[in-house]
PDB file of N, CA and C in Angstrom:
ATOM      1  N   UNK A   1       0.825  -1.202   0.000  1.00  0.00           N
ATOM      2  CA  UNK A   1       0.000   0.000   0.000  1.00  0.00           C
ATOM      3  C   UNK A   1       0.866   1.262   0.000  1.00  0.00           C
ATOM      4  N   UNK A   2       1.788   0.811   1.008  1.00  0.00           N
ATOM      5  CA  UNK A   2       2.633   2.315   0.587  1.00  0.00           C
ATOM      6  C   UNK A   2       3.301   2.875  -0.229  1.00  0.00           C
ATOM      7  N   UNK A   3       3.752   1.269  -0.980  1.00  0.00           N
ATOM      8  CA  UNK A   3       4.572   1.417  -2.516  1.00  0.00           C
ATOM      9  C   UNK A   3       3.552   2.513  -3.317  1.00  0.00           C
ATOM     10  N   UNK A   4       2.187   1.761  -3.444  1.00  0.00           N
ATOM     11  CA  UNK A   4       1.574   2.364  -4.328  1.00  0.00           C
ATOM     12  C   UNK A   4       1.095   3.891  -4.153  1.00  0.00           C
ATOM     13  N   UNK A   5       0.559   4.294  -2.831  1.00  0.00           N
ATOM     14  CA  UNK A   5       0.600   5.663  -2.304  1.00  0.00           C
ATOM     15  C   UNK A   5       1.649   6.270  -2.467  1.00  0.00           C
ATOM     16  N   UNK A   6       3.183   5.983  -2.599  1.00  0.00           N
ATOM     17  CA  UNK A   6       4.476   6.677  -3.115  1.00  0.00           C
ATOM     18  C   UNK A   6       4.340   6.773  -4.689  1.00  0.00           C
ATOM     19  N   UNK A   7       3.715   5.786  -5.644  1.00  0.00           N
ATOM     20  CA  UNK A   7       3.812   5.977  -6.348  1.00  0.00           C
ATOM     21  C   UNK A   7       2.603   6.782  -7.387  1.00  0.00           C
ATOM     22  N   UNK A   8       1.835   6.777  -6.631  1.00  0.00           N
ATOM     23  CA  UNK A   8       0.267   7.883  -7.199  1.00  0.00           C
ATOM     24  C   UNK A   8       0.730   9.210  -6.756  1.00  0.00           C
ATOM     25  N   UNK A   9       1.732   9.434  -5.807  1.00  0.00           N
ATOM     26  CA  UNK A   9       1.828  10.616  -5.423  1.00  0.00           C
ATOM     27  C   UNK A   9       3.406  11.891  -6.061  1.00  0.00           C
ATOM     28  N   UNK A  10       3.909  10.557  -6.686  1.00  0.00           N
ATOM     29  CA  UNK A  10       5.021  10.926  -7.267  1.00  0.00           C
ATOM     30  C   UNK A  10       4.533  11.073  -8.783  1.00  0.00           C
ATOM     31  N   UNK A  11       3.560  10.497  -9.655  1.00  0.00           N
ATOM     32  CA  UNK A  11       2.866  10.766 -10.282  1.00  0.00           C
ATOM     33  C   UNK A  11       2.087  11.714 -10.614  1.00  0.00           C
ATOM     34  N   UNK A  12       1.246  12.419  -9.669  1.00  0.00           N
ATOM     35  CA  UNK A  12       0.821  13.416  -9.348  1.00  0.00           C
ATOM     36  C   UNK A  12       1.763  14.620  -9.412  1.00  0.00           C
ATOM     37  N   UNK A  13       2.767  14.391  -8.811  1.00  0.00           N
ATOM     38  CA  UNK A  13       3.752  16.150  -8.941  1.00  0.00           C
ATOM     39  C   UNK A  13       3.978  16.262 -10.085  1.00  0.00           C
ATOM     40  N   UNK A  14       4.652  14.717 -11.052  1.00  0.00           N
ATOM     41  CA  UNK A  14       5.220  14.925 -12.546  1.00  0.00           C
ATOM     42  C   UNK A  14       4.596  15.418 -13.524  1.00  0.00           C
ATOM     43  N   UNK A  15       3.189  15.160 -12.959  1.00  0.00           N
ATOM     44  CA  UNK A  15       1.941  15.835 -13.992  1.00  0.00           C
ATOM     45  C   UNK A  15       1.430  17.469 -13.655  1.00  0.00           C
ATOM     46  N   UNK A  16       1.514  17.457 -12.535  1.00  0.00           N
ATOM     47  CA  UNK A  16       1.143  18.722 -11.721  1.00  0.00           C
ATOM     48  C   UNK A  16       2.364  19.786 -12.448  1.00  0.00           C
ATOM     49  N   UNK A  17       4.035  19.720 -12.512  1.00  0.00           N
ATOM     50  CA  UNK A  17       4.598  19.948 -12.636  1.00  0.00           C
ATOM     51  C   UNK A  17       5.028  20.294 -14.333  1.00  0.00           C
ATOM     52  N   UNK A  18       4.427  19.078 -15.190  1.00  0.00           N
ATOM     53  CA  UNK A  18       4.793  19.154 -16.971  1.00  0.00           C
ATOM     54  C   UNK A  18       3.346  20.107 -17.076  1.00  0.00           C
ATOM     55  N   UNK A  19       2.130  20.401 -16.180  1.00  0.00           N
ATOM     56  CA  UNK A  19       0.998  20.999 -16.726  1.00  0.00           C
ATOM     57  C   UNK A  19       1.024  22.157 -17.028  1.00  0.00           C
ATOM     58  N   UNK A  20       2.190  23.179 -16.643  1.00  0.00           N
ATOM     59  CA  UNK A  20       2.601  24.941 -16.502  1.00  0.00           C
ATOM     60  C   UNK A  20       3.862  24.994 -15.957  1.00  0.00           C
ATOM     61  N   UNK A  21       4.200  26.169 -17.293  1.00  0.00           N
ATOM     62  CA  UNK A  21       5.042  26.368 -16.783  1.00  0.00           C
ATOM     63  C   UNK A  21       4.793  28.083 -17.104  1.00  0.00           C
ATOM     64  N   UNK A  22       5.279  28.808 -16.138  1.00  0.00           N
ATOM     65  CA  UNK A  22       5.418  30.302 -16.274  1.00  0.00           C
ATOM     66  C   UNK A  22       6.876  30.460 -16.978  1.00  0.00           C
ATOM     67  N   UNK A  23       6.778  31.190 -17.998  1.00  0.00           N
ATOM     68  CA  UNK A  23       7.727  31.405 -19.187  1.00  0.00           C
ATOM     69  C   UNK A  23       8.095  32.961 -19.514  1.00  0.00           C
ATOM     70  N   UNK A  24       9.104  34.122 -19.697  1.00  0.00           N
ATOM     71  CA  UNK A  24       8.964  35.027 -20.056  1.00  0.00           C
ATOM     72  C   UNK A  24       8.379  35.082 -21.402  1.00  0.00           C
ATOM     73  N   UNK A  25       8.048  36.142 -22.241  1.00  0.00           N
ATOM     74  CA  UNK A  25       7.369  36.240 -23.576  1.00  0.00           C
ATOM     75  C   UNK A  25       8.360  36.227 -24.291  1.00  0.00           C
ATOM     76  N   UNK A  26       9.867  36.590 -24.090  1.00  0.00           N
ATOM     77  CA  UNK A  26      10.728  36.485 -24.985  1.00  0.00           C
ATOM     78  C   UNK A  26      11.343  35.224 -25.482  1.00  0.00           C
ATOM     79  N   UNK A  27      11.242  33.974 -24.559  1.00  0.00           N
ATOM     80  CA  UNK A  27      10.979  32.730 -24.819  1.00  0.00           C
ATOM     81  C   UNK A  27      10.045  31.981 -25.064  1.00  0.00           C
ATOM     82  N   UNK A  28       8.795  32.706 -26.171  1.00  0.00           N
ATOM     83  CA  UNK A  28       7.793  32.179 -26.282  1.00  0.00           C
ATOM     84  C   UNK A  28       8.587  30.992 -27.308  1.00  0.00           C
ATOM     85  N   UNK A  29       9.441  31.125 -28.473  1.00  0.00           N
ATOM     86  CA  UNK A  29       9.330  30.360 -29.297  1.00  0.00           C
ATOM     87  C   UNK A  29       9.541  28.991 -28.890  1.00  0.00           C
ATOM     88  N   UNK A  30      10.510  28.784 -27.779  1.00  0.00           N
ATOM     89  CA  UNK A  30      10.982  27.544 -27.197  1.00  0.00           C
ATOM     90  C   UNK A  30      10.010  26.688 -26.076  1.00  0.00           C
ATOM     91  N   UNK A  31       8.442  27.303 -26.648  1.00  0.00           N
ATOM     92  CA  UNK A  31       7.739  26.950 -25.542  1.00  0.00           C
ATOM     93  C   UNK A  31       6.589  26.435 -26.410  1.00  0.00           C
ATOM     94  N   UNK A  32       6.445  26.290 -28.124  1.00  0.00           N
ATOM     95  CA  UNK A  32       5.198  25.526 -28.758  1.00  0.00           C
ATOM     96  C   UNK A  32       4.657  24.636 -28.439  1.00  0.00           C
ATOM     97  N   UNK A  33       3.717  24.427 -28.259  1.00  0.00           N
ATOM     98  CA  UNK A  33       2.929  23.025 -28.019  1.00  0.00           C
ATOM     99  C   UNK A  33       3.304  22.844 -26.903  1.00  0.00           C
ATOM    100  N   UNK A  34       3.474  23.362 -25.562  1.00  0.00           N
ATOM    101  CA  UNK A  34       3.294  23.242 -23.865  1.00  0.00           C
ATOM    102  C   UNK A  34       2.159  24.432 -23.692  1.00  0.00           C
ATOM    103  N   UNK A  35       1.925  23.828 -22.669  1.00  0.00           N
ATOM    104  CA  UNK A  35       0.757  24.806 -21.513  1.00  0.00           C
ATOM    105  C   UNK A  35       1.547  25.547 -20.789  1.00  0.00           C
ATOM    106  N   UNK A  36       1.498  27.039 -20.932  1.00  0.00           N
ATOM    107  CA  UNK A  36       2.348  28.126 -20.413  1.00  0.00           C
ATOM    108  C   UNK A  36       1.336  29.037 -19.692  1.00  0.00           C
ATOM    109  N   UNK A  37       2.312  29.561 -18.396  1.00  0.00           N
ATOM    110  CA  UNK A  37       1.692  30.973 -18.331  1.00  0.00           C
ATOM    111  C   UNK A  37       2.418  32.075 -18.639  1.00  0.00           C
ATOM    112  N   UNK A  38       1.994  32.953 -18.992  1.00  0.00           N
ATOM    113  CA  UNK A  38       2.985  34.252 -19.640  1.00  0.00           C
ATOM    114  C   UNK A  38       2.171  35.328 -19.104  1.00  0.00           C
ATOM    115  N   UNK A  39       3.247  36.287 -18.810  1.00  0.00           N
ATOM    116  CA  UNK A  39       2.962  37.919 -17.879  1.00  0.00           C
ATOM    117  C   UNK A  39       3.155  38.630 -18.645  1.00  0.00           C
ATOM    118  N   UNK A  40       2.394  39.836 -19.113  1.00  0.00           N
ATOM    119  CA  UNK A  40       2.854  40.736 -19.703  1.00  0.00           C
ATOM    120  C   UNK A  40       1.795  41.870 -20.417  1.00  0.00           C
ATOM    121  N   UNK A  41       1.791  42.894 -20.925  1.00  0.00           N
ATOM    122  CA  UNK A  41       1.382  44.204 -21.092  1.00  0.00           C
ATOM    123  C   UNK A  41       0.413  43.996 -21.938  1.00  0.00           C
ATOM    124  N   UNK A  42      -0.599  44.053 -22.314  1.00  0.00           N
ATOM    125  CA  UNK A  42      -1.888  44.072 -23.800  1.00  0.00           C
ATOM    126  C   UNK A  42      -1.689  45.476 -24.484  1.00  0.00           C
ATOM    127  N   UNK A  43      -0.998  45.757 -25.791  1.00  0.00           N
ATOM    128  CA  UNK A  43      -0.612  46.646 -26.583  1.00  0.00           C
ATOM    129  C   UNK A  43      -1.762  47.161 -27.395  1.00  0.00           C
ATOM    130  N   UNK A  44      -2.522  45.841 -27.666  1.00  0.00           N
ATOM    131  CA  UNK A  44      -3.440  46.474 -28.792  1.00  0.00           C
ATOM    132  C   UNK A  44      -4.782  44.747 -28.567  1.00  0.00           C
ATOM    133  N   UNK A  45      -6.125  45.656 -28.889  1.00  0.00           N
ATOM    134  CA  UNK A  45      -6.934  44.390 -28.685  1.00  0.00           C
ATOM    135  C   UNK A  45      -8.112  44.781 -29.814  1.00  0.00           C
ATOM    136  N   UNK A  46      -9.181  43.790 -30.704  1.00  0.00           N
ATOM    137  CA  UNK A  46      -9.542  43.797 -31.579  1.00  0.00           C
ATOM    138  C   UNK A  46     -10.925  42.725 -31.118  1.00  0.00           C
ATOM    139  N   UNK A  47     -12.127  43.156 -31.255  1.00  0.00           N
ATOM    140  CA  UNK A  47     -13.623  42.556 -31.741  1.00  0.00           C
ATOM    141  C   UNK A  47     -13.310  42.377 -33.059  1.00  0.00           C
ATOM    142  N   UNK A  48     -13.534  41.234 -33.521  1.00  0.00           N
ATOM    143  CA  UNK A  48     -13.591  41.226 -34.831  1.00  0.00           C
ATOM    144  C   UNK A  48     -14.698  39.576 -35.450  1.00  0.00           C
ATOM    145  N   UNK A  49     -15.476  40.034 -36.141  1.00  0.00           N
ATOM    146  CA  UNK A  49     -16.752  38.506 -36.400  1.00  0.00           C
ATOM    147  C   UNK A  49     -16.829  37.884 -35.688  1.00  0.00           C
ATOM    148  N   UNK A  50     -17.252  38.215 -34.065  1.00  0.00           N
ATOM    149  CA  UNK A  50     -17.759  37.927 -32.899  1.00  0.00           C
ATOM    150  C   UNK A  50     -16.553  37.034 -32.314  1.00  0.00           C
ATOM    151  N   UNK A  51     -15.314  37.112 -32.509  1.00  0.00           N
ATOM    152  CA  UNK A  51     -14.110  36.545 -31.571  1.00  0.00           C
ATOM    153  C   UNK A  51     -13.532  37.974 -31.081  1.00  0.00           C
ATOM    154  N   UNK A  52     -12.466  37.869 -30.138  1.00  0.00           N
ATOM    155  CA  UNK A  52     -11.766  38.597 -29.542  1.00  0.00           C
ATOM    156  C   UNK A  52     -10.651  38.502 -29.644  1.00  0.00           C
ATOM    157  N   UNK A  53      -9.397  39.138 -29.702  1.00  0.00           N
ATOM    158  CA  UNK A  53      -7.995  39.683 -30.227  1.00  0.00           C
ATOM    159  C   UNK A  53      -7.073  40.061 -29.050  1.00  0.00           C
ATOM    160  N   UNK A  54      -6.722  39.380 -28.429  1.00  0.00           N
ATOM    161  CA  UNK A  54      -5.353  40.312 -27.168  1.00  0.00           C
ATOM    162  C   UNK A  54      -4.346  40.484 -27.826  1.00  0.00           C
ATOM    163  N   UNK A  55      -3.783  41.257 -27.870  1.00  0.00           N
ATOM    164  CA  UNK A  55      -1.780  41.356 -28.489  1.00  0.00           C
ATOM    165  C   UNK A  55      -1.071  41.485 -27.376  1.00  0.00           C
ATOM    166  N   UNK A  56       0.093  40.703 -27.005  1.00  0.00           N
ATOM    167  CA  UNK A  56       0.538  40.323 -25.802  1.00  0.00           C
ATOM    168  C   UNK A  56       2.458  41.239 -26.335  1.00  0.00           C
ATOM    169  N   UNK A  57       2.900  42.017 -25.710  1.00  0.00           N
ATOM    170  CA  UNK A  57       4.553  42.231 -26.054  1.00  0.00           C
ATOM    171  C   UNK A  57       4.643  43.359 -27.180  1.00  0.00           C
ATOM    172  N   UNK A  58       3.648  43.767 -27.526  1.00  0.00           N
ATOM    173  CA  UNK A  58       3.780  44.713 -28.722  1.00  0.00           C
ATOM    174  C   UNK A  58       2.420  44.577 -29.274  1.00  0.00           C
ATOM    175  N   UNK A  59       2.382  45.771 -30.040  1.00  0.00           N
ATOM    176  CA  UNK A  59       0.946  46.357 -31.012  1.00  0.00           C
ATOM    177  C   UNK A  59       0.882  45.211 -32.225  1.00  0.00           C
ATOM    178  N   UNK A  60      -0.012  44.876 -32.724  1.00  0.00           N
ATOM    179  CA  UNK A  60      -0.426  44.108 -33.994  1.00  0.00           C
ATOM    180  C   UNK A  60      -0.054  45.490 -35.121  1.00  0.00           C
ATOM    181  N   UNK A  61       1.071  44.604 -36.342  1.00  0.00           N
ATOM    182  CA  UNK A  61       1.316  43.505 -36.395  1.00  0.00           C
ATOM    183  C   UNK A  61       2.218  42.865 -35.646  1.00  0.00           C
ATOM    184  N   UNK A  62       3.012  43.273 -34.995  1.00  0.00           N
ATOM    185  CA  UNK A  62       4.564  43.081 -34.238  1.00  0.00           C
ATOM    186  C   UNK A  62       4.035  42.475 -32.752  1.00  0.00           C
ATOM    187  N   UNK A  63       2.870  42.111 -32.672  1.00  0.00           N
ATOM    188  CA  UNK A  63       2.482  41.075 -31.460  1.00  0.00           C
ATOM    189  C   UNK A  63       3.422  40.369 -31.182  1.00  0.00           C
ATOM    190  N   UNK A  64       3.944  39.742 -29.822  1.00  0.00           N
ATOM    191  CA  UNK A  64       4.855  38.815 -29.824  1.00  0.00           C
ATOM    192  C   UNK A  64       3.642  37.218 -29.639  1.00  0.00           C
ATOM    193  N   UNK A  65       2.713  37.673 -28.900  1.00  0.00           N
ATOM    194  CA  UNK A  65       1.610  36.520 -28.979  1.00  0.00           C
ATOM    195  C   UNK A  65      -0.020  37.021 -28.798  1.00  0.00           C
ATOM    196  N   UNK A  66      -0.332  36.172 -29.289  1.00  0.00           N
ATOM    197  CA  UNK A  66      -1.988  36.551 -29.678  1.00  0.00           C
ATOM    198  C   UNK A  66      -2.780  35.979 -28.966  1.00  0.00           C
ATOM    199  N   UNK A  67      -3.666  36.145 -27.820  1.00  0.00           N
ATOM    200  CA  UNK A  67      -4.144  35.274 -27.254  1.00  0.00           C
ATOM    201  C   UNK A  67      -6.059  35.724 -28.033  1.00  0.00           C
ATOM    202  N   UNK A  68      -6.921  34.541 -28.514  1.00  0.00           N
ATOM    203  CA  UNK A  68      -7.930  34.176 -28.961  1.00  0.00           C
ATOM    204  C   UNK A  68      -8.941  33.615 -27.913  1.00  0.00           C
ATOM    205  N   UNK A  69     -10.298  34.754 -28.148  1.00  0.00           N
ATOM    206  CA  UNK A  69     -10.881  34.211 -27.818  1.00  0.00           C
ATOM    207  C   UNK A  69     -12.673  33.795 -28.237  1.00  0.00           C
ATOM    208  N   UNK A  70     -12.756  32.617 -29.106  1.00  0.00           N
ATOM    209  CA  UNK A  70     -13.509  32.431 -30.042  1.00  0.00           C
ATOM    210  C   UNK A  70     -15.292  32.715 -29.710  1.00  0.00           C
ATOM    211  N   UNK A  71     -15.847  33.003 -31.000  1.00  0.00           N
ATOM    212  CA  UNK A  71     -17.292  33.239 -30.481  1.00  0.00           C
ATOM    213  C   UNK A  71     -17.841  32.232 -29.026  1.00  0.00           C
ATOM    214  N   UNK A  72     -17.742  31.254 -29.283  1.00  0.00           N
ATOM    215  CA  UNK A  72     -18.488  30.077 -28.648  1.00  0.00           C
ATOM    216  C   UNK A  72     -17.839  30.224 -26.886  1.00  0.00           C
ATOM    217  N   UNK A  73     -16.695  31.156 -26.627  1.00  0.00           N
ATOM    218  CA  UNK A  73     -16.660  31.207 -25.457  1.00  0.00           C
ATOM    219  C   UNK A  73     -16.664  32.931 -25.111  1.00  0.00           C
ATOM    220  N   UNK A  74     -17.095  33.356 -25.944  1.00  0.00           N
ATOM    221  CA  UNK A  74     -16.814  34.942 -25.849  1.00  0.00           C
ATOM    222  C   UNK A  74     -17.853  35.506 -24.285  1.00  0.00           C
ATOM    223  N   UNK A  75     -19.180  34.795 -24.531  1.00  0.00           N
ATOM    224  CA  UNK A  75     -20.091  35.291 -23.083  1.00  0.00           C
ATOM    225  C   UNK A  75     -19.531  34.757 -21.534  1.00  0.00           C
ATOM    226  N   UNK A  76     -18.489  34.494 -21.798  1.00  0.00           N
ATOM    227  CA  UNK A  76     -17.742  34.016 -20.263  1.00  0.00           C
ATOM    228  C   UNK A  76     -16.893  34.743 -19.949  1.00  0.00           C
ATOM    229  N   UNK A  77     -16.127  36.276 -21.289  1.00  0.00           N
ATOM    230  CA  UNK A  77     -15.981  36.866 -20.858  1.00  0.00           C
ATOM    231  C   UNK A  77     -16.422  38.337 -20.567  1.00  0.00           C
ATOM    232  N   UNK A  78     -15.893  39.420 -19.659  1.00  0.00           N
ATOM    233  CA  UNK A  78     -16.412  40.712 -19.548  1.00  0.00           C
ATOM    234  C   UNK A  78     -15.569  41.682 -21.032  1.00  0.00           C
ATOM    235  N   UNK A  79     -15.851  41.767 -21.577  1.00  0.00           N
ATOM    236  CA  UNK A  79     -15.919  42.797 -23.188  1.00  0.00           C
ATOM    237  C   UNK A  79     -14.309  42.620 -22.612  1.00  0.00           C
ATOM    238  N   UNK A  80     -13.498  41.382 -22.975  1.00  0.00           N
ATOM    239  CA  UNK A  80     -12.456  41.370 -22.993  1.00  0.00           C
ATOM    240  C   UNK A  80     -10.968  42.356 -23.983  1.00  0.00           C
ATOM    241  N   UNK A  81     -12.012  43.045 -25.065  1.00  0.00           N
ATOM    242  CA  UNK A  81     -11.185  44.132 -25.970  1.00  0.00           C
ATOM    243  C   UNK A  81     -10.949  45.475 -25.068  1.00  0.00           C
ATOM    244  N   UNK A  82     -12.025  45.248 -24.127  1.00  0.00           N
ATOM    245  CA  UNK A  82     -12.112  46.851 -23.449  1.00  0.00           C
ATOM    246  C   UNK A  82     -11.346  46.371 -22.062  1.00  0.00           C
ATOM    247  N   UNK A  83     -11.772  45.115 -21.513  1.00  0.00           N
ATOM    248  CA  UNK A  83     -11.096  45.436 -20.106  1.00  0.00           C
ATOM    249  C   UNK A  83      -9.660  44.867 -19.906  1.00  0.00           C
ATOM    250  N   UNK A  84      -8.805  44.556 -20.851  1.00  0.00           N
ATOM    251  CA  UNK A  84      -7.170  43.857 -20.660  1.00  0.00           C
ATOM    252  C   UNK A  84      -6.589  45.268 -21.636  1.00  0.00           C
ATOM    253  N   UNK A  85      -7.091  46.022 -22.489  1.00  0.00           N
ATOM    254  CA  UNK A  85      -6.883  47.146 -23.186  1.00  0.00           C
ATOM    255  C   UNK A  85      -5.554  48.044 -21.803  1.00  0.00           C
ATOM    256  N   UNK A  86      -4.260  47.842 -22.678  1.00  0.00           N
ATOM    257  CA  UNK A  86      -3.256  48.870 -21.506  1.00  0.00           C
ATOM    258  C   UNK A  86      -3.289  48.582 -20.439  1.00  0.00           C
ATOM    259  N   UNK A  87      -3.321  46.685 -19.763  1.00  0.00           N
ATOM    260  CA  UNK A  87      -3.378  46.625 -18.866  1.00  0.00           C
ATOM    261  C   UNK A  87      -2.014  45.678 -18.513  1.00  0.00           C
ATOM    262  N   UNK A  88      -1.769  44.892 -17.458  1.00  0.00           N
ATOM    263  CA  UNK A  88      -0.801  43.973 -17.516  1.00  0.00           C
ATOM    264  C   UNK A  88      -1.414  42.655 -17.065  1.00  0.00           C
ATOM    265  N   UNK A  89      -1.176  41.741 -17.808  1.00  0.00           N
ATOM    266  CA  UNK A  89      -2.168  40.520 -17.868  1.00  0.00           C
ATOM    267  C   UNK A  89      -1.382  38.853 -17.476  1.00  0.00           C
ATOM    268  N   UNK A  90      -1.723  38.014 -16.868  1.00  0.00           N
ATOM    269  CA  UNK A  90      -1.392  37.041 -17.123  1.00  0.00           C
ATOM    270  C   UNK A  90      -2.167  35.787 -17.752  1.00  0.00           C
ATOM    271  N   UNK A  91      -2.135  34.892 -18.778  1.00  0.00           N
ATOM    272  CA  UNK A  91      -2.894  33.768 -19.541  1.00  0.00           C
ATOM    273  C   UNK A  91      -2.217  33.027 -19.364  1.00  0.00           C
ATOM    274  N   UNK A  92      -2.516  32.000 -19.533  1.00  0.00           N
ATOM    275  CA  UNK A  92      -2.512  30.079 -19.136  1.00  0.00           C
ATOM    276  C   UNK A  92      -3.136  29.594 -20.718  1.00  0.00           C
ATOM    277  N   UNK A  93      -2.583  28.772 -21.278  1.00  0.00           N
ATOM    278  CA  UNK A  93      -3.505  27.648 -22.450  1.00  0.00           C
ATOM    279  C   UNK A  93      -1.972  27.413 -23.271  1.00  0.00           C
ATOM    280  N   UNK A  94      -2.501  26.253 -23.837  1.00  0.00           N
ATOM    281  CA  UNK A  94      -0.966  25.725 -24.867  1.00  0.00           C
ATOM    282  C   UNK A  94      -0.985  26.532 -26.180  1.00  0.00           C
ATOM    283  N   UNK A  95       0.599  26.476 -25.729  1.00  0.00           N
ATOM    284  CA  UNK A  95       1.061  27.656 -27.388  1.00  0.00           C
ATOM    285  C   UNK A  95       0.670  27.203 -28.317  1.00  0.00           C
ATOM    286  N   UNK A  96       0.037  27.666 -29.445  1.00  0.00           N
ATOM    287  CA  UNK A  96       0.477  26.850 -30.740  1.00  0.00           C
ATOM    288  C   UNK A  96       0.579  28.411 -31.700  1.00  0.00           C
ATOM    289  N   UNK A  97       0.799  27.682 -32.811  1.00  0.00           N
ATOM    290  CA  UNK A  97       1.672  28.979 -34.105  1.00  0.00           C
ATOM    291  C   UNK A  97      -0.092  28.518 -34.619  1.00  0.00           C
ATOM    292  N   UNK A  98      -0.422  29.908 -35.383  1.00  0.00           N
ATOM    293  CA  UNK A  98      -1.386  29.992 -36.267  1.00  0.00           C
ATOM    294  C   UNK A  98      -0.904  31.119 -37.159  1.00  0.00           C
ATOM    295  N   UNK A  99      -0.599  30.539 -38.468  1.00  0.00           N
ATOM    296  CA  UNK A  99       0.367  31.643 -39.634  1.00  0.00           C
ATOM    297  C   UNK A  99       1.306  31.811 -39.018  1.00  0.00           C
ATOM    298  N   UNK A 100       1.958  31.019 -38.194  1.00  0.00           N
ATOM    299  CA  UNK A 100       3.739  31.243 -37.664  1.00  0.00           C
ATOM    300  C   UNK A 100       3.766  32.392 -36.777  1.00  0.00           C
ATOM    301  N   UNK A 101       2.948  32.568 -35.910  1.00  0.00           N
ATOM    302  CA  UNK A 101       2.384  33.546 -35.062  1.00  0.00           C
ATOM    303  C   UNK A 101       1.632  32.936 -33.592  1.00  0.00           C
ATOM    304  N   UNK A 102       2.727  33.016 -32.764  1.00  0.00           N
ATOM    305  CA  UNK A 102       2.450  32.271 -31.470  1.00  0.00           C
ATOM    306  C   UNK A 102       1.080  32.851 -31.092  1.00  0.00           C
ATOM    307  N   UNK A 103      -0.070  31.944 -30.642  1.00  0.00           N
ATOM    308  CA  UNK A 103      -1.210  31.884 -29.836  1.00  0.00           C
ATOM    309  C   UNK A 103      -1.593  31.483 -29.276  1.00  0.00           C
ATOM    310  N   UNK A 104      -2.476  31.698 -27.834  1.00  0.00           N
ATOM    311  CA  UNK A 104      -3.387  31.025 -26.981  1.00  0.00           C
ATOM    312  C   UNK A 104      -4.606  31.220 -26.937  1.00  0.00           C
ATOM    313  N   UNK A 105      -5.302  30.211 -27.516  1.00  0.00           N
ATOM    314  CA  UNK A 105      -7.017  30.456 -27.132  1.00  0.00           C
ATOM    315  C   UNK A 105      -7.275  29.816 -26.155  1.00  0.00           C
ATOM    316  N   UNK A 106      -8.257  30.683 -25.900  1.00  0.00           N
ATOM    317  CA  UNK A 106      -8.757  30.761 -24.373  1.00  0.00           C
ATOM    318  C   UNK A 106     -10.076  30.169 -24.169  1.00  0.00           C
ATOM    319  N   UNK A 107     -10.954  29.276 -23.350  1.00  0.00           N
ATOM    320  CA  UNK A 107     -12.052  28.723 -23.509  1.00  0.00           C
ATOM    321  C   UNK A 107     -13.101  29.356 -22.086  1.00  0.00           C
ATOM    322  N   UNK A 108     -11.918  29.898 -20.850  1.00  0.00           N
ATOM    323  CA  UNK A 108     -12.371  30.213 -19.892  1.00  0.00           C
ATOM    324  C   UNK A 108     -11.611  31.448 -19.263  1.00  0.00           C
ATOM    325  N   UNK A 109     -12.623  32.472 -18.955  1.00  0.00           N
ATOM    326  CA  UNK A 109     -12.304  33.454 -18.310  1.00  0.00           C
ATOM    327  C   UNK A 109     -11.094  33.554 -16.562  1.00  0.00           C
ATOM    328  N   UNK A 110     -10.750  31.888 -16.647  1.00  0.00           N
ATOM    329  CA  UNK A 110      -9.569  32.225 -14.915  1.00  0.00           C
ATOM    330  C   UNK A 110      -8.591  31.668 -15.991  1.00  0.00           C
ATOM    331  N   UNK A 111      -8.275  31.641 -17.528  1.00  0.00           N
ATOM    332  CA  UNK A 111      -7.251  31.310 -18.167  1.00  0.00           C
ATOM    333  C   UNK A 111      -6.521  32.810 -18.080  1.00  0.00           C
ATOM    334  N   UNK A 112      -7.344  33.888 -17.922  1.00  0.00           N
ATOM    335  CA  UNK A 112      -6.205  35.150 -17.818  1.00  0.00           C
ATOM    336  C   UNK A 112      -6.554  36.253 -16.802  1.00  0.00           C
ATOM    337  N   UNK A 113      -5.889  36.672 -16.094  1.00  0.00           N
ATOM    338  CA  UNK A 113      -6.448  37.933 -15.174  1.00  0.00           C
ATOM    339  C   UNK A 113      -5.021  38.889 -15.083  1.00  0.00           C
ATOM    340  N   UNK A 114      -5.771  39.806 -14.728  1.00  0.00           N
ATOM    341  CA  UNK A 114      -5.172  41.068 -14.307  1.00  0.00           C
ATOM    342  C   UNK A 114      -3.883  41.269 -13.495  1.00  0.00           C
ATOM    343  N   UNK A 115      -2.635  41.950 -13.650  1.00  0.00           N
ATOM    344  CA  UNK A 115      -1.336  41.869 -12.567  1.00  0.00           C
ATOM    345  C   UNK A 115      -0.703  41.113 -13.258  1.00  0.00           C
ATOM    346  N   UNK A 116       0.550  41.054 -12.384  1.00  0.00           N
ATOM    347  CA  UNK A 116       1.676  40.104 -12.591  1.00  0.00           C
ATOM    348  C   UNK A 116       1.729  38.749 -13.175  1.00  0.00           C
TER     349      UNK A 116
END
């Protein structure tokens, strides 16, 4: 029993541990396809055919990452163009490139909040 309680629990951290990692934005590229959290400034944000637009590190086009957030989850958040607008933000979700352009879409509003 205790083998196995050592070993569900050592299991548990390795997963707990590969699930996030907090990353600066300047090492986004070395971070594709993991679940990251990243800190940093919203430059420029965009409504556009009922999705939402963050620019994370710089103004669009020179975004360093784009975080998405698609119609189908847009009412979970608060008018996310207006309230991360010039703010400093942190998001959670796995990188991926869309047009060779690092992004995170977002499905839930505690994937990003306000501060550090």
């Amino acid at each position: 029993m205790k083998k196995l309680s050592s070993l569900a629990l050592f299991l548990f951290i390795c997963l707990a541990a590969k699930s996030q990692t907090k990353i600066d934005i300047a090492a986004i590229s070395k971070h594709i396809g993991d679940t990251v959290t990243i800190c940093d400034s919203v430059y420029t944000t965009r409504a556009l055919n009922g999705l939402a637009l963050v620019n994370l590190g710089a103004a669009f086009p020179k975004q360093l990452l784009t975080v998405v957030i698609y119609k189908a989850d847009l009412a979970k958040f608060t008018e996310p163009e207006k309230t991360y607008l010039n703010k400093k933000v942190c998001v959670t979700g796995k990188l991926v490139l869309y047009n060779d352009k690092p992004q995170i879409v977002l499905t839930e509003a505690k994937q990003i909040t306000l501060g550090n």
